[in-house]
N, C-alpha and C. Protein backbone atom coordinates (compact mmCIF):
# COMPACT_ATOMS: atom_id res chain seq x y z
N UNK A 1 -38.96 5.32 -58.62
CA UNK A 1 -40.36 5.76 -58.72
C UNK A 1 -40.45 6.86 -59.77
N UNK A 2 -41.61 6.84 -60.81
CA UNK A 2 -41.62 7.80 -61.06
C UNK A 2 -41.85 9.37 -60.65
N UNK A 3 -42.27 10.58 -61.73
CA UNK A 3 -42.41 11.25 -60.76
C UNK A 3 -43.49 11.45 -60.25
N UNK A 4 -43.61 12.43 -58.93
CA UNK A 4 -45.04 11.72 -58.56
C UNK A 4 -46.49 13.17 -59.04
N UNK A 5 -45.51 13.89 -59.69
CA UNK A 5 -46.70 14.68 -60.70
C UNK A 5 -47.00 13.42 -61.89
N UNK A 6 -46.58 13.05 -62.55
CA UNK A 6 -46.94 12.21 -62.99
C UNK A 6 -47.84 11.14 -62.82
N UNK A 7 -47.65 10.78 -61.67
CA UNK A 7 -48.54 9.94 -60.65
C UNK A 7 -49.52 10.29 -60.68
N UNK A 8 -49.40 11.85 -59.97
CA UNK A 8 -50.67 12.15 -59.74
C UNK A 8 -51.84 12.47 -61.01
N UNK A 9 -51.18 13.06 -61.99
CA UNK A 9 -52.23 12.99 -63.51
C UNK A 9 -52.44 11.80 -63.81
N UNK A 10 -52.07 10.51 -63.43
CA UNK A 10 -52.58 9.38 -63.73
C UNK A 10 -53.65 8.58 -62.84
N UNK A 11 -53.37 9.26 -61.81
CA UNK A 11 -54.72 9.05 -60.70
C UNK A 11 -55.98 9.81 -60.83
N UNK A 12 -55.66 11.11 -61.08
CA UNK A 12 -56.59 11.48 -61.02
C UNK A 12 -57.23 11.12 -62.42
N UNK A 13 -56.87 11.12 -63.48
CA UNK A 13 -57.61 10.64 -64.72
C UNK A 13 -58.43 9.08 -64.67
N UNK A 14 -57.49 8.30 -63.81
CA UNK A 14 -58.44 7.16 -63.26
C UNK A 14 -59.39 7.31 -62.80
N UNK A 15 -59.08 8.21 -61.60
CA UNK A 15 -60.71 8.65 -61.19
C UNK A 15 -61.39 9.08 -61.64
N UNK A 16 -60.94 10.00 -62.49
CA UNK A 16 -62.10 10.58 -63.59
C UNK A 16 -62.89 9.50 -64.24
N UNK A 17 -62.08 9.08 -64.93
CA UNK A 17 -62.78 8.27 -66.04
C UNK A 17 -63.78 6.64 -64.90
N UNK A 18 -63.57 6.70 -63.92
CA UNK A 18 -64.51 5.82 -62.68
C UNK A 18 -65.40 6.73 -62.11
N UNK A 19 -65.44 7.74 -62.43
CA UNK A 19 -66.26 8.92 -61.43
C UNK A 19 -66.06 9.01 -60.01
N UNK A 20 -64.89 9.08 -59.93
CA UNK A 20 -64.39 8.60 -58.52
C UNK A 20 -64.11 10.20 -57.79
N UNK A 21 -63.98 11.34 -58.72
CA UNK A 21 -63.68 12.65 -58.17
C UNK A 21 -64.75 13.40 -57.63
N UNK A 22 -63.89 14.60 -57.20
CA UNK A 22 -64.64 15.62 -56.39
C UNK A 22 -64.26 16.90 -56.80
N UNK A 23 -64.66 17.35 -57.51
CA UNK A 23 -64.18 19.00 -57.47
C UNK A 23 -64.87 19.93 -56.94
N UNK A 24 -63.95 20.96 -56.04
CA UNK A 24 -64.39 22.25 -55.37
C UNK A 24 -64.43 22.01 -54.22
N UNK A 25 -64.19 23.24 -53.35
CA UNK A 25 -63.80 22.97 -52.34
C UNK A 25 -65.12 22.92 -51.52
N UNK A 26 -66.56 23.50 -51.40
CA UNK A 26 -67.05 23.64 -50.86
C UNK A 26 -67.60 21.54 -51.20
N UNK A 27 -68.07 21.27 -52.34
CA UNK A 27 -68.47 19.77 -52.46
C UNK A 27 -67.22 19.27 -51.87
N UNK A 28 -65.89 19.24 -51.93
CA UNK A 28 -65.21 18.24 -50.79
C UNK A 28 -65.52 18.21 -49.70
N UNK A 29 -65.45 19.92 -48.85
CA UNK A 29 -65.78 19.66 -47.66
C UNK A 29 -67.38 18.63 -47.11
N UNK A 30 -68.16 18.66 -48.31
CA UNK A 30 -69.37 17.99 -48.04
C UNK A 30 -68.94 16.46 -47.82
N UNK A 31 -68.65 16.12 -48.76
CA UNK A 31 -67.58 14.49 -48.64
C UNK A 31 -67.19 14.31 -47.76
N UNK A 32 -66.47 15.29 -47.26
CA UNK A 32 -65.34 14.60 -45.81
C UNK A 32 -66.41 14.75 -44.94
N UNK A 33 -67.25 15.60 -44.55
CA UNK A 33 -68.49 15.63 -43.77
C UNK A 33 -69.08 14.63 -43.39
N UNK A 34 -70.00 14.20 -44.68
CA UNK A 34 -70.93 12.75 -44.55
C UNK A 34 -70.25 11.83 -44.59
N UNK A 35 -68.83 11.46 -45.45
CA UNK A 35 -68.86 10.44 -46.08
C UNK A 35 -66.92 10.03 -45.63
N UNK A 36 -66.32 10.41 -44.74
CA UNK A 36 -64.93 10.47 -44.71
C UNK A 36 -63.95 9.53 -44.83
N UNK A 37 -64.87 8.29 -44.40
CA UNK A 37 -63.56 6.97 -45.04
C UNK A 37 -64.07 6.51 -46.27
N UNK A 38 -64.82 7.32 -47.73
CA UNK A 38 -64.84 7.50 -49.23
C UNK A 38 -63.87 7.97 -49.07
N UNK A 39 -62.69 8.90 -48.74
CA UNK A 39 -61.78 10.00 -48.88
C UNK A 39 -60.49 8.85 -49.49
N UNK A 40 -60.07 9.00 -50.31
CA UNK A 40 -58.57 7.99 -50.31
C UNK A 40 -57.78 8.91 -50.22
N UNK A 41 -57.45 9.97 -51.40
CA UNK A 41 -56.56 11.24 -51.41
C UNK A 41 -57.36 12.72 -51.58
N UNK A 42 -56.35 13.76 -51.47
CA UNK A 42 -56.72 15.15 -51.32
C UNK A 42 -55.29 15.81 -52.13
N UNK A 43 -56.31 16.96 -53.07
CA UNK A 43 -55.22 17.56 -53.61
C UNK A 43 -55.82 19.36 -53.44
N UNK A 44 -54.80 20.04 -52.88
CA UNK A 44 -54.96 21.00 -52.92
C UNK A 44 -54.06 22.11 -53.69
N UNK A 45 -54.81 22.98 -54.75
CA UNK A 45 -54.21 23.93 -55.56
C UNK A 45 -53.98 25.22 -55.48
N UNK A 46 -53.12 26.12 -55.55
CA UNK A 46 -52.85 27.41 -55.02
C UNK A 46 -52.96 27.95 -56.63
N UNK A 47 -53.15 29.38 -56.41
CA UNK A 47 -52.88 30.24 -57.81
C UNK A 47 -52.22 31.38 -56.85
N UNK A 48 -52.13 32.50 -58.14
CA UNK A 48 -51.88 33.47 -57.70
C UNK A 48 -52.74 34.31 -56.78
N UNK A 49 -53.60 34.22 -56.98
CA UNK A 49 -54.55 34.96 -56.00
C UNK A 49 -54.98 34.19 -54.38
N UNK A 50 -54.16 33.07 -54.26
CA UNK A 50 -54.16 32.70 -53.21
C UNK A 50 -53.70 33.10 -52.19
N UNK A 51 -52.98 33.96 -52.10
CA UNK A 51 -52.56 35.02 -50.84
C UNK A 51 -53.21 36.17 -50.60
N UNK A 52 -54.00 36.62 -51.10
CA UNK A 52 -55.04 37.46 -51.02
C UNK A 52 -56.45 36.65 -50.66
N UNK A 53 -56.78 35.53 -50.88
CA UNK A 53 -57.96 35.30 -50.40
C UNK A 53 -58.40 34.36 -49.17
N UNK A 54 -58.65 34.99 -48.72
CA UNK A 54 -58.73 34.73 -46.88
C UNK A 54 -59.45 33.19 -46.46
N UNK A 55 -60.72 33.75 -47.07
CA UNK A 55 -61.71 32.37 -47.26
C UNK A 55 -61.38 31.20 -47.65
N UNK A 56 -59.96 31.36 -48.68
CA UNK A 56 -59.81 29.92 -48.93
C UNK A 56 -58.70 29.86 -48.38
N UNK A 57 -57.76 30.47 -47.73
CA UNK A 57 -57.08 29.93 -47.16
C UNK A 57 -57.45 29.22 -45.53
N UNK A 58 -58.57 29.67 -45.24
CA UNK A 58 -58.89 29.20 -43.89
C UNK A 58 -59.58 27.80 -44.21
N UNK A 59 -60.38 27.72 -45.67
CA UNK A 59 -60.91 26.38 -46.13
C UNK A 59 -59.94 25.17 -46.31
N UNK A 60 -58.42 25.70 -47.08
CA UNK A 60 -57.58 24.81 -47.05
C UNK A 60 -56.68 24.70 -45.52
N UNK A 61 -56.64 25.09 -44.97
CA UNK A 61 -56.59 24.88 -43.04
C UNK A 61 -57.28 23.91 -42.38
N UNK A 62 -58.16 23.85 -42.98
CA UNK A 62 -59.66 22.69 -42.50
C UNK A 62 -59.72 21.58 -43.10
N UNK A 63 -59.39 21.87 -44.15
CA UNK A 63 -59.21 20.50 -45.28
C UNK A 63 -58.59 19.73 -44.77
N UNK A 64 -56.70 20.79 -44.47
CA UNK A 64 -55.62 19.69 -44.15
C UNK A 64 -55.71 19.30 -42.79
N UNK A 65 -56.38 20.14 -41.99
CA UNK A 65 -56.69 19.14 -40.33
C UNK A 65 -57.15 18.02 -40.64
N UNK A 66 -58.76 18.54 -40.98
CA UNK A 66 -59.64 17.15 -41.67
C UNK A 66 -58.75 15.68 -42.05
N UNK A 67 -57.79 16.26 -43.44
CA UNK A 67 -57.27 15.15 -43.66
C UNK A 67 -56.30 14.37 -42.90
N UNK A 68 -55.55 15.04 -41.98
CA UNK A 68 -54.34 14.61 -40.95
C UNK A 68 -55.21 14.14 -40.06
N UNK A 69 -56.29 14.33 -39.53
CA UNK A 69 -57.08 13.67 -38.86
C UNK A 69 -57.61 12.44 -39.14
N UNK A 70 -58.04 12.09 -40.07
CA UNK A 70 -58.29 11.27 -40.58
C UNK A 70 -57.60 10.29 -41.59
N UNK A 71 -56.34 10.56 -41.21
CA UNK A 71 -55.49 9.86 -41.85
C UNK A 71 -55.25 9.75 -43.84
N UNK A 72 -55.65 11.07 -44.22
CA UNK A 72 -56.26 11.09 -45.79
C UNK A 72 -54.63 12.12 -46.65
N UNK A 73 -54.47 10.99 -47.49
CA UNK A 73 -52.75 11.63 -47.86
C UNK A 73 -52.97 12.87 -48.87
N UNK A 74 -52.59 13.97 -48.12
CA UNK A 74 -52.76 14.72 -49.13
C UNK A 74 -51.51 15.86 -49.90
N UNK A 75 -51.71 16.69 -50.73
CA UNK A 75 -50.56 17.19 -52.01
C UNK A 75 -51.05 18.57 -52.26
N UNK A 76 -50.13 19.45 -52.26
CA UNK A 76 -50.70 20.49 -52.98
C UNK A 76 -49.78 20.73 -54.04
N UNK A 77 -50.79 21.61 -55.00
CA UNK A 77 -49.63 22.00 -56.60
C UNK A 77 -50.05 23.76 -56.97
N UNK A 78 -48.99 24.10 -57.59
CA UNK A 78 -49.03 25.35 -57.56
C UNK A 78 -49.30 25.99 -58.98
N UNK A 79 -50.18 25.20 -59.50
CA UNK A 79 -50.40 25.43 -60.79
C UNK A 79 -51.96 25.32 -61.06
N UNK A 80 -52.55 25.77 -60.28
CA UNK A 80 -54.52 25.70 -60.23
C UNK A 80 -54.65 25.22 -61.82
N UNK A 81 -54.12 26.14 -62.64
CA UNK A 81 -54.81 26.36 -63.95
C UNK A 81 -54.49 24.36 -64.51
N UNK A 82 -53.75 24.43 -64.24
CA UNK A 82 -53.63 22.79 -64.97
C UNK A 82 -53.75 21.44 -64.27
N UNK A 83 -54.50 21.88 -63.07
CA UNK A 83 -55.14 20.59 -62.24
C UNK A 83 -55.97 20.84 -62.69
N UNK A 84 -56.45 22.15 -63.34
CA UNK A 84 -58.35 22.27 -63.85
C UNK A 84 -58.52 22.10 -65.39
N UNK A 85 -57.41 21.55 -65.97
CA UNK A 85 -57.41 21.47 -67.45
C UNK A 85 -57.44 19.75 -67.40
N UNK A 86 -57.04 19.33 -66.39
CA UNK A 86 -56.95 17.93 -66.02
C UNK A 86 -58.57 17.42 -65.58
N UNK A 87 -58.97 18.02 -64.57
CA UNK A 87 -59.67 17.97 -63.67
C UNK A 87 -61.53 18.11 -64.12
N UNK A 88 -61.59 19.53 -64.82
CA UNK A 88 -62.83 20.01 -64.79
C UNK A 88 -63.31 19.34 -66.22
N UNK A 89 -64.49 18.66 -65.92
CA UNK A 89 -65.03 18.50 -67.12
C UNK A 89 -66.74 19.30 -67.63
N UNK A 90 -66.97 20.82 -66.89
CA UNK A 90 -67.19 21.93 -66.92
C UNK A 90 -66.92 22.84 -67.04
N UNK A 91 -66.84 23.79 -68.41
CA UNK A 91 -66.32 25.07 -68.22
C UNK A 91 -65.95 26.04 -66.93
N UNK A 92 -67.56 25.92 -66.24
CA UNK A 92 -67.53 26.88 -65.00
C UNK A 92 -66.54 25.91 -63.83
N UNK A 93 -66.65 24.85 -63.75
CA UNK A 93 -65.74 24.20 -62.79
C UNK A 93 -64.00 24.88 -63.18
N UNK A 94 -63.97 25.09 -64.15
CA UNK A 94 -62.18 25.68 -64.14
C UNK A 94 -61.99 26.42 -63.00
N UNK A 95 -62.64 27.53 -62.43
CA UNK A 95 -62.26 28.58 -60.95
C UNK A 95 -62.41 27.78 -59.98
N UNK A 96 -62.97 26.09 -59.60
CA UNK A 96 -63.38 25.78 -58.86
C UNK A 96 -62.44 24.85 -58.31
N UNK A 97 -61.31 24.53 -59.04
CA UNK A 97 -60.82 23.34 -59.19
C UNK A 97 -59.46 23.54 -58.10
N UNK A 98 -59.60 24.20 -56.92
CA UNK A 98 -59.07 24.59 -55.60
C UNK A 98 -58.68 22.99 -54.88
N UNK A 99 -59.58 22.04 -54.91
CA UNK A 99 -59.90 20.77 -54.37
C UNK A 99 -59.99 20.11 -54.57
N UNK A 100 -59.55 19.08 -54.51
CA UNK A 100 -59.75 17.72 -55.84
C UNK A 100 -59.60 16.62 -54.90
N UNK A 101 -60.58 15.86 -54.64
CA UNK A 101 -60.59 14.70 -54.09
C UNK A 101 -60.48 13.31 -54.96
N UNK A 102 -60.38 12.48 -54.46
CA UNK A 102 -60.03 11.25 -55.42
C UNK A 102 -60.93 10.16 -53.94
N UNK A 103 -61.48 9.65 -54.31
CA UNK A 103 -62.53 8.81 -53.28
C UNK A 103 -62.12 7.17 -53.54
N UNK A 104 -62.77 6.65 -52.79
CA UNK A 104 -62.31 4.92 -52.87
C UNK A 104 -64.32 4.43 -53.75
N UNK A 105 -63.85 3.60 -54.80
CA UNK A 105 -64.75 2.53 -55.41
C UNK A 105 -66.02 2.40 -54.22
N UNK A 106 -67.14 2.03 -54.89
CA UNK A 106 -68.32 1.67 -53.71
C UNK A 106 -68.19 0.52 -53.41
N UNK A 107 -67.68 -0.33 -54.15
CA UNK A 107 -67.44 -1.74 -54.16
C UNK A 107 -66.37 -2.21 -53.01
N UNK A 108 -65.10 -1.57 -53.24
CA UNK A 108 -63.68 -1.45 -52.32
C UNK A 108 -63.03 -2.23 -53.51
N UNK A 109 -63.23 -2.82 -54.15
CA UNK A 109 -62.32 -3.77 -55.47
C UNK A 109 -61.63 -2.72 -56.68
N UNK A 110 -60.75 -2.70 -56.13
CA UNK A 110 -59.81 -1.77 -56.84
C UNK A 110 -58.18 -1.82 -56.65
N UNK A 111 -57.66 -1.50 -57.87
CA UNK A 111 -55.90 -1.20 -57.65
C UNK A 111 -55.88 -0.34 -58.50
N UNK A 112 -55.30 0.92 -58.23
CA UNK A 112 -54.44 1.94 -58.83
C UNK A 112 -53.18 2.36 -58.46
N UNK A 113 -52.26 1.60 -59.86
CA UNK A 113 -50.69 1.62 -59.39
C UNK A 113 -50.22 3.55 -58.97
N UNK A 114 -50.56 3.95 -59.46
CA UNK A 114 -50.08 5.37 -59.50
C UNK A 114 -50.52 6.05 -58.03
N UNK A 115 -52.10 5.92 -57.73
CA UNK A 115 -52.21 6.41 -56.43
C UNK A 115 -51.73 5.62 -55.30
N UNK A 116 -51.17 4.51 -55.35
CA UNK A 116 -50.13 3.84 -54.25
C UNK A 116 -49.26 4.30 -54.19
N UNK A 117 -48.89 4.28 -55.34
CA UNK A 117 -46.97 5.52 -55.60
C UNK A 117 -47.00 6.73 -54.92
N UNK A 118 -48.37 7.44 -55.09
CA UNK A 118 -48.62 9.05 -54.30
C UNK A 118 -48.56 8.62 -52.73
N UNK A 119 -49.36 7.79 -52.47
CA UNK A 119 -49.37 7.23 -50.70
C UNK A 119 -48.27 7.07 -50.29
N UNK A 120 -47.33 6.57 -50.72
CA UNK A 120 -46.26 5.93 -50.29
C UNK A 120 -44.85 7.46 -50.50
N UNK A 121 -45.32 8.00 -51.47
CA UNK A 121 -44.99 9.11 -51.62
C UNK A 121 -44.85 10.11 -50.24
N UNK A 122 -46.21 10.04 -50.22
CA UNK A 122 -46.95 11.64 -49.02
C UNK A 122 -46.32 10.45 -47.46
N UNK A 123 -46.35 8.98 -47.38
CA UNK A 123 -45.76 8.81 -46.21
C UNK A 123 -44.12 9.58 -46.16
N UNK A 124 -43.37 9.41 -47.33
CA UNK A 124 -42.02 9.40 -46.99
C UNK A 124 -42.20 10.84 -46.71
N UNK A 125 -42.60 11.70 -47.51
CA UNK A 125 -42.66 13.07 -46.87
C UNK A 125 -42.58 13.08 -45.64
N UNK A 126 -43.74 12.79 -45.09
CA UNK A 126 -44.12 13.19 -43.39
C UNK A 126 -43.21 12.54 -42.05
N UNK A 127 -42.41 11.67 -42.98
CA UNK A 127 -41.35 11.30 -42.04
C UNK A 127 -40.17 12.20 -42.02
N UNK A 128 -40.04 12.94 -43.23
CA UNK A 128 -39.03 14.68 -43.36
C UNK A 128 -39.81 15.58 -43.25
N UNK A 129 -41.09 15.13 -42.37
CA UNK A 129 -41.58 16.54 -41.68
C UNK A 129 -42.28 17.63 -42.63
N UNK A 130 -42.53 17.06 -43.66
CA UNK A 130 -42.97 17.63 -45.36
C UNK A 130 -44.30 17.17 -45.38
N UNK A 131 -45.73 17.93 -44.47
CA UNK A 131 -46.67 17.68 -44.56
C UNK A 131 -47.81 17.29 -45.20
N UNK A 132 -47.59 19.10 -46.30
CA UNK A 132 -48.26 18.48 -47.52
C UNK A 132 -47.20 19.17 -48.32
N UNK A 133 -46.91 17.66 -49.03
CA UNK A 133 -45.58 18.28 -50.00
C UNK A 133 -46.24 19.06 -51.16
N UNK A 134 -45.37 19.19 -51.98
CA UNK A 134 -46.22 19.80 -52.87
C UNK A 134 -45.20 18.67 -54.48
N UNK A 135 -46.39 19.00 -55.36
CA UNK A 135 -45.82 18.39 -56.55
C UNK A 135 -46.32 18.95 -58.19
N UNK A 136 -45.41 18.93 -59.13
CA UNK A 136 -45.92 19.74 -60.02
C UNK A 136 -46.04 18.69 -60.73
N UNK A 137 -47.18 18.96 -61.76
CA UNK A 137 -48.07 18.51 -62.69
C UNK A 137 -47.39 18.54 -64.04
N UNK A 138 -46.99 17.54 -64.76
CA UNK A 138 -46.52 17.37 -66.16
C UNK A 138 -47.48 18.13 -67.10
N UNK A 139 -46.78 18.65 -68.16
CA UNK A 139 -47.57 19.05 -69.46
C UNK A 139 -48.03 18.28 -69.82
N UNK A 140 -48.92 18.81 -71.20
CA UNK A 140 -49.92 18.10 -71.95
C UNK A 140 -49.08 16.59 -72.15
């Protein structure tokens, strides 16, 4: 398999370019709200200032219930700044880019080799007890 940062910049650019994403954490939580089997994957991003801020750490707490609840595979990466160089196609979205959902087609007619690789990925994790693994993001 490749790796699955790799993977994952290739999923999520799929989705991009389908409009299939979600950025920020407060619009995900709206998604999983109304809309929760749209959810395919969940990516959650830490920076440095993530240990200092309370609010989002209790938001990403909720996220990952949400998603273990609902069966939604999710990843975190420790590099905010370059899921949002990936991610934001808004200046102001760069601080926002905490959350990144990747949703399923309205249609359901779809294959994306790369986000199968991540699924199959985030299962083997959770069988070594590696909840939300984490994975780093390739350069440019």
């Amino acid at each position: 398999m490749q790796s699955p940062g790799k993977s994952l910049k290739e999923a999520l650019l799929c989705a991009q370019s389908e409009a299939r994403l979600t950025v920020g954490v407060y619009e995900s939580a709206k998604i999983m709200t109304d809309d929760p089997d749209s959810v395919s994957f969940c990516v959650l991003a830490v920076d440095e200032g993530f240990e200092c801020d309370v609010a989002l750490q209790i938001h990403f707490t909720l996220i990952q219930s949400f998603c273990f609840d609902n069966d939604i595979s999710i990843v975190r990466v420790s590099d905010s700044r370059r899921l949002a160089e990936i991610v934001a196609d808004e200046p102001q979205r760069l601080e926002d880019a905490h959350c990144v959902l990747i949703t399923n087609p309205a249609d359901g007619a779809w294959e994306d080799p790369s986000l199968e690789k991540l699924h199959l990925f985030c299962e083997e994790s959770r069988r070594v007890n590696d909840w939300v693994p984490e994975v780093s993001l390739p350069g440019r």
